[in-house]
C-alpha atoms as a PDB file:
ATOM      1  CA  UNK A   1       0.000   0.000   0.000  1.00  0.00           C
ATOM      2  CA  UNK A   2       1.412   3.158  -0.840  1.00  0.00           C
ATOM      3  CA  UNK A   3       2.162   5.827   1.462  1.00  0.00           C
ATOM      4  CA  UNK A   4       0.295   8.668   1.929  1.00  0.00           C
ATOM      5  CA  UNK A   5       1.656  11.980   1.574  1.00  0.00           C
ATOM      6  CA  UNK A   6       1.105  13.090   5.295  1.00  0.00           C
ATOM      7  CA  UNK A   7       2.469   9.534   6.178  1.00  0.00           C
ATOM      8  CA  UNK A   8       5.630  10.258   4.107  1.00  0.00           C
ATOM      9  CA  UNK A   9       6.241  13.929   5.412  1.00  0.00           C
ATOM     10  CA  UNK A  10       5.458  12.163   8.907  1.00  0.00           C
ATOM     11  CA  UNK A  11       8.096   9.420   8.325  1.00  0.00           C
ATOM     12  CA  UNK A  12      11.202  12.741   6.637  1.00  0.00           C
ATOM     13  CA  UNK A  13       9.806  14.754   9.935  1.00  0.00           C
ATOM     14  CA  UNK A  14      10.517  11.934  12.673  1.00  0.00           C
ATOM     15  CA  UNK A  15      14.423  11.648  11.051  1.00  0.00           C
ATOM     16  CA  UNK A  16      15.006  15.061  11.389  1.00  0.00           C
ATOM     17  CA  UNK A  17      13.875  15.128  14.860  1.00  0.00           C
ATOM     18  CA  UNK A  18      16.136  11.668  15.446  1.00  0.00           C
ATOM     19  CA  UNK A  19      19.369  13.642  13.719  1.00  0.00           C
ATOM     20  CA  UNK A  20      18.880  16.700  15.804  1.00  0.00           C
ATOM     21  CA  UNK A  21      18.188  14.992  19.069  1.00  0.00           C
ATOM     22  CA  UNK A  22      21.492  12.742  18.256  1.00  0.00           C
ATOM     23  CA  UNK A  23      23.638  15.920  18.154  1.00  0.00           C
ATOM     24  CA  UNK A  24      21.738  18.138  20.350  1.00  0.00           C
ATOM     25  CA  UNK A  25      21.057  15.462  22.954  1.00  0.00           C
ATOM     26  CA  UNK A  26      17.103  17.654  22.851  1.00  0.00           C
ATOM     27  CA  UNK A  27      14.816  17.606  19.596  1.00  0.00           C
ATOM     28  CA  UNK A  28      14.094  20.880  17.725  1.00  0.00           C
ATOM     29  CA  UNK A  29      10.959  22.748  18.788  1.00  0.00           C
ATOM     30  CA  UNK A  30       9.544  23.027  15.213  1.00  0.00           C
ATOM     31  CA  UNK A  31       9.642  20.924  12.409  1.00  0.00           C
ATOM     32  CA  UNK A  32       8.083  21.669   9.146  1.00  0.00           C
ATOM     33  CA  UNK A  33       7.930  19.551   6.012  1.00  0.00           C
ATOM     34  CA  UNK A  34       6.735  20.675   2.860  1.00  0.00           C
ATOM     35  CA  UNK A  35       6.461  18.784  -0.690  1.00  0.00           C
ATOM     36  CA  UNK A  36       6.993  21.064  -3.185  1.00  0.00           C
ATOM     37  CA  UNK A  37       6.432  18.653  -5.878  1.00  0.00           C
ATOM     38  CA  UNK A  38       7.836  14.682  -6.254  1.00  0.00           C
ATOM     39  CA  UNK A  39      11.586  15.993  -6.677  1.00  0.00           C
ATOM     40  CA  UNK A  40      11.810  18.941  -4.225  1.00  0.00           C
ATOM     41  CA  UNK A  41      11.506  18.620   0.032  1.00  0.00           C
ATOM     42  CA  UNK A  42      11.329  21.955   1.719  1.00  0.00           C
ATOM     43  CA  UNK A  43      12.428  21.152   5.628  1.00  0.00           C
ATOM     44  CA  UNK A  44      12.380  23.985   8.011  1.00  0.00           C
ATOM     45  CA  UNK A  45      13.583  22.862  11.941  1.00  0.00           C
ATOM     46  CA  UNK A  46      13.451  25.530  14.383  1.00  0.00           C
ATOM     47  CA  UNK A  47      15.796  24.874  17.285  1.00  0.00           C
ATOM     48  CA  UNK A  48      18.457  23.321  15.771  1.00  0.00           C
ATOM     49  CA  UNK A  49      20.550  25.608  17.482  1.00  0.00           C
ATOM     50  CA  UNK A  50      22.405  25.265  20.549  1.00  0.00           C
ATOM     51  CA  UNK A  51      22.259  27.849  23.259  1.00  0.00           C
ATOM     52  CA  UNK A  52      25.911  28.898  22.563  1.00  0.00           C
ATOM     53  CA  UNK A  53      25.046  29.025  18.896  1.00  0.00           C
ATOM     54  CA  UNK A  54      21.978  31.125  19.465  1.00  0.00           C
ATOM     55  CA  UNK A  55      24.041  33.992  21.316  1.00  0.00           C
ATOM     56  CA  UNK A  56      26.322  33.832  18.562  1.00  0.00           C
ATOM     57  CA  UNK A  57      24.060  34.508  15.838  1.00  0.00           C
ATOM     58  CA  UNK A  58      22.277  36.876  17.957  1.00  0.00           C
ATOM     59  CA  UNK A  59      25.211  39.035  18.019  1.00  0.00           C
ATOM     60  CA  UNK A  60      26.158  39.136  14.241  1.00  0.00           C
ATOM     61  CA  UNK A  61      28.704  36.116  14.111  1.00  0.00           C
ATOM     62  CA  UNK A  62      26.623  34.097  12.185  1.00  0.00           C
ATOM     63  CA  UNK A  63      29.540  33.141   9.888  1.00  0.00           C
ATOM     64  CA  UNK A  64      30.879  31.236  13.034  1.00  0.00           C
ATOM     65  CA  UNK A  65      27.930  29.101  13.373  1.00  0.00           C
ATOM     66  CA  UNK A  66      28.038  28.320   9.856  1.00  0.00           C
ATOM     67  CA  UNK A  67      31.974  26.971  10.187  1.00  0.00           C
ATOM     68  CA  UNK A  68      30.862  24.640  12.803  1.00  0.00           C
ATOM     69  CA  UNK A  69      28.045  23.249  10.836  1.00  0.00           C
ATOM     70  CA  UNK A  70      30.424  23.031   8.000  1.00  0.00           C
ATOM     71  CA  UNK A  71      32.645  20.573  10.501  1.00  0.00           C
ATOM     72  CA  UNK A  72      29.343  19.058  11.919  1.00  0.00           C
ATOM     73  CA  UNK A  73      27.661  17.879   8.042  1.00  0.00           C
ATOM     74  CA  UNK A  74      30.141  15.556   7.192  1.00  0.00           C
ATOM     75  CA  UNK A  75      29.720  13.777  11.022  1.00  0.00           C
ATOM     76  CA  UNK A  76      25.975  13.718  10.315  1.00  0.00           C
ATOM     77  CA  UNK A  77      26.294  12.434   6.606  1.00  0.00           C
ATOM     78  CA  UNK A  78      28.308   9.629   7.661  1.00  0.00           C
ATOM     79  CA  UNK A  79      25.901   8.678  10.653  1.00  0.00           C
ATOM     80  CA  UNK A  80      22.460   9.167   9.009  1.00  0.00           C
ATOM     81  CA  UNK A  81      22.765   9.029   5.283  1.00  0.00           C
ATOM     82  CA  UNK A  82      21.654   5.480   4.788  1.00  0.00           C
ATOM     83  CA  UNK A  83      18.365   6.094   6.860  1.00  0.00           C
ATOM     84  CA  UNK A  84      17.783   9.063   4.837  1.00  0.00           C
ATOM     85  CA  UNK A  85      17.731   7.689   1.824  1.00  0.00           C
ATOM     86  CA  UNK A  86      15.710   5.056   2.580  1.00  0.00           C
ATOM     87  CA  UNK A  87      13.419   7.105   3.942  1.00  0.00           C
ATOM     88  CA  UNK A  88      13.252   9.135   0.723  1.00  0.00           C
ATOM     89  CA  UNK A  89      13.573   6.607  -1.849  1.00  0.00           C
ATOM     90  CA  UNK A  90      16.157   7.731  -3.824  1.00  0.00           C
ATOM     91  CA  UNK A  91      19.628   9.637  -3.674  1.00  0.00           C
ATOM     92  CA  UNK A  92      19.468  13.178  -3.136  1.00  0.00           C
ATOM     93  CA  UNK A  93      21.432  16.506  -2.931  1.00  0.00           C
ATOM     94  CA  UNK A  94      21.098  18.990  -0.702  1.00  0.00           C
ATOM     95  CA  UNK A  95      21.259  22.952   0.669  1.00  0.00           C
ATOM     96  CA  UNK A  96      20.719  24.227   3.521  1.00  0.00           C
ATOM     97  CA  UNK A  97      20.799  27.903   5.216  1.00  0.00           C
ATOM     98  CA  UNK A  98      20.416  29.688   8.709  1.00  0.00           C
ATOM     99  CA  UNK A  99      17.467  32.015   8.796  1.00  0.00           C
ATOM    100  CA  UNK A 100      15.787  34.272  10.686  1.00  0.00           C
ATOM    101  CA  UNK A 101      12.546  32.603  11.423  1.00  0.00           C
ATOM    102  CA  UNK A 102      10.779  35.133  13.643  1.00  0.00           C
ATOM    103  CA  UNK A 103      12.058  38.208  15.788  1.00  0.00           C
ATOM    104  CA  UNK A 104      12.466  35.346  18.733  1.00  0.00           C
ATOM    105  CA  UNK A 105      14.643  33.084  17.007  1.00  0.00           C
ATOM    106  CA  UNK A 106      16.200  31.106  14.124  1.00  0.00           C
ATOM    107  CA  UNK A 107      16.038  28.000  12.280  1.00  0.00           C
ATOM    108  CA  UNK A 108      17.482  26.119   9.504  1.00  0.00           C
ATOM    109  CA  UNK A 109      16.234  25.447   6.108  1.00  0.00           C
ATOM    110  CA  UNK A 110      17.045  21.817   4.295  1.00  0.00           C
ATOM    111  CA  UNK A 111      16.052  21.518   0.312  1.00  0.00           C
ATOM    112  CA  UNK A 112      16.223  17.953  -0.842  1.00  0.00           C
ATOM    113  CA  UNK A 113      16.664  17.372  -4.508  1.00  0.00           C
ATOM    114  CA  UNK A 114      15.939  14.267  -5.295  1.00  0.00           C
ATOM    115  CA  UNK A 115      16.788  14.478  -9.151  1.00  0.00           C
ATOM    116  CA  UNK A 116      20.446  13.234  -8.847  1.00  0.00           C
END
């Protein structure tokens, strides 16, 4: 039986909040996941962030947070990549960017590409 799309947005959500709690040791507060169409997965997590990386984006040095996440991805890739794919079906690529959410607070934004 195929999957529903709420059951398949369900299944990309609970990774996310297993990869954030694995690094985090705490899951996000937010997780959003949007299909844009069969090829393109819009995931916004709110509270990705730890508390030292929040005061550092707060004051400006948002370059730093990006170097650590740039030493963090390939830890993450390594550890979860397998799941992920499985859980989408199909290789992928993928961006990803630190936002300002709301006043309050940040979050990151994941696109998956699944036309590799």
């Amino acid at each position: 039986m195929p999957e529903t799309e709420f059951e398949y947005q369900e299944k990309i959500r609970r990774l996310v909040v297993k990869i954030v709690k694995h690094y985090r040791g705490r899951g996000p507060e937010n997780v959003k996941v949007k299909l844009e169409n069969d090829q393109l997965i819009i995931i916004e997590i709110r509270g990705i962030l730890s508390n030292l990386s929040e005061i550092l984006v707060k004051e400006g040095a948002v370059d730093l947070v990006a170097e650590y996440w740039k030493v963090l991805k390939p830890y993450l890739e390594k550890e979860f990549m397998d799941e992920v794919i499985e859980t989408l079906g199909s290789p992928f690529t993928y961006t990803w960017k630190i936002y300002e959410l709301c006043p309050s607070g940040q979050a990151i934004r994941i696109q998956l590409n699944k036309s590799v």
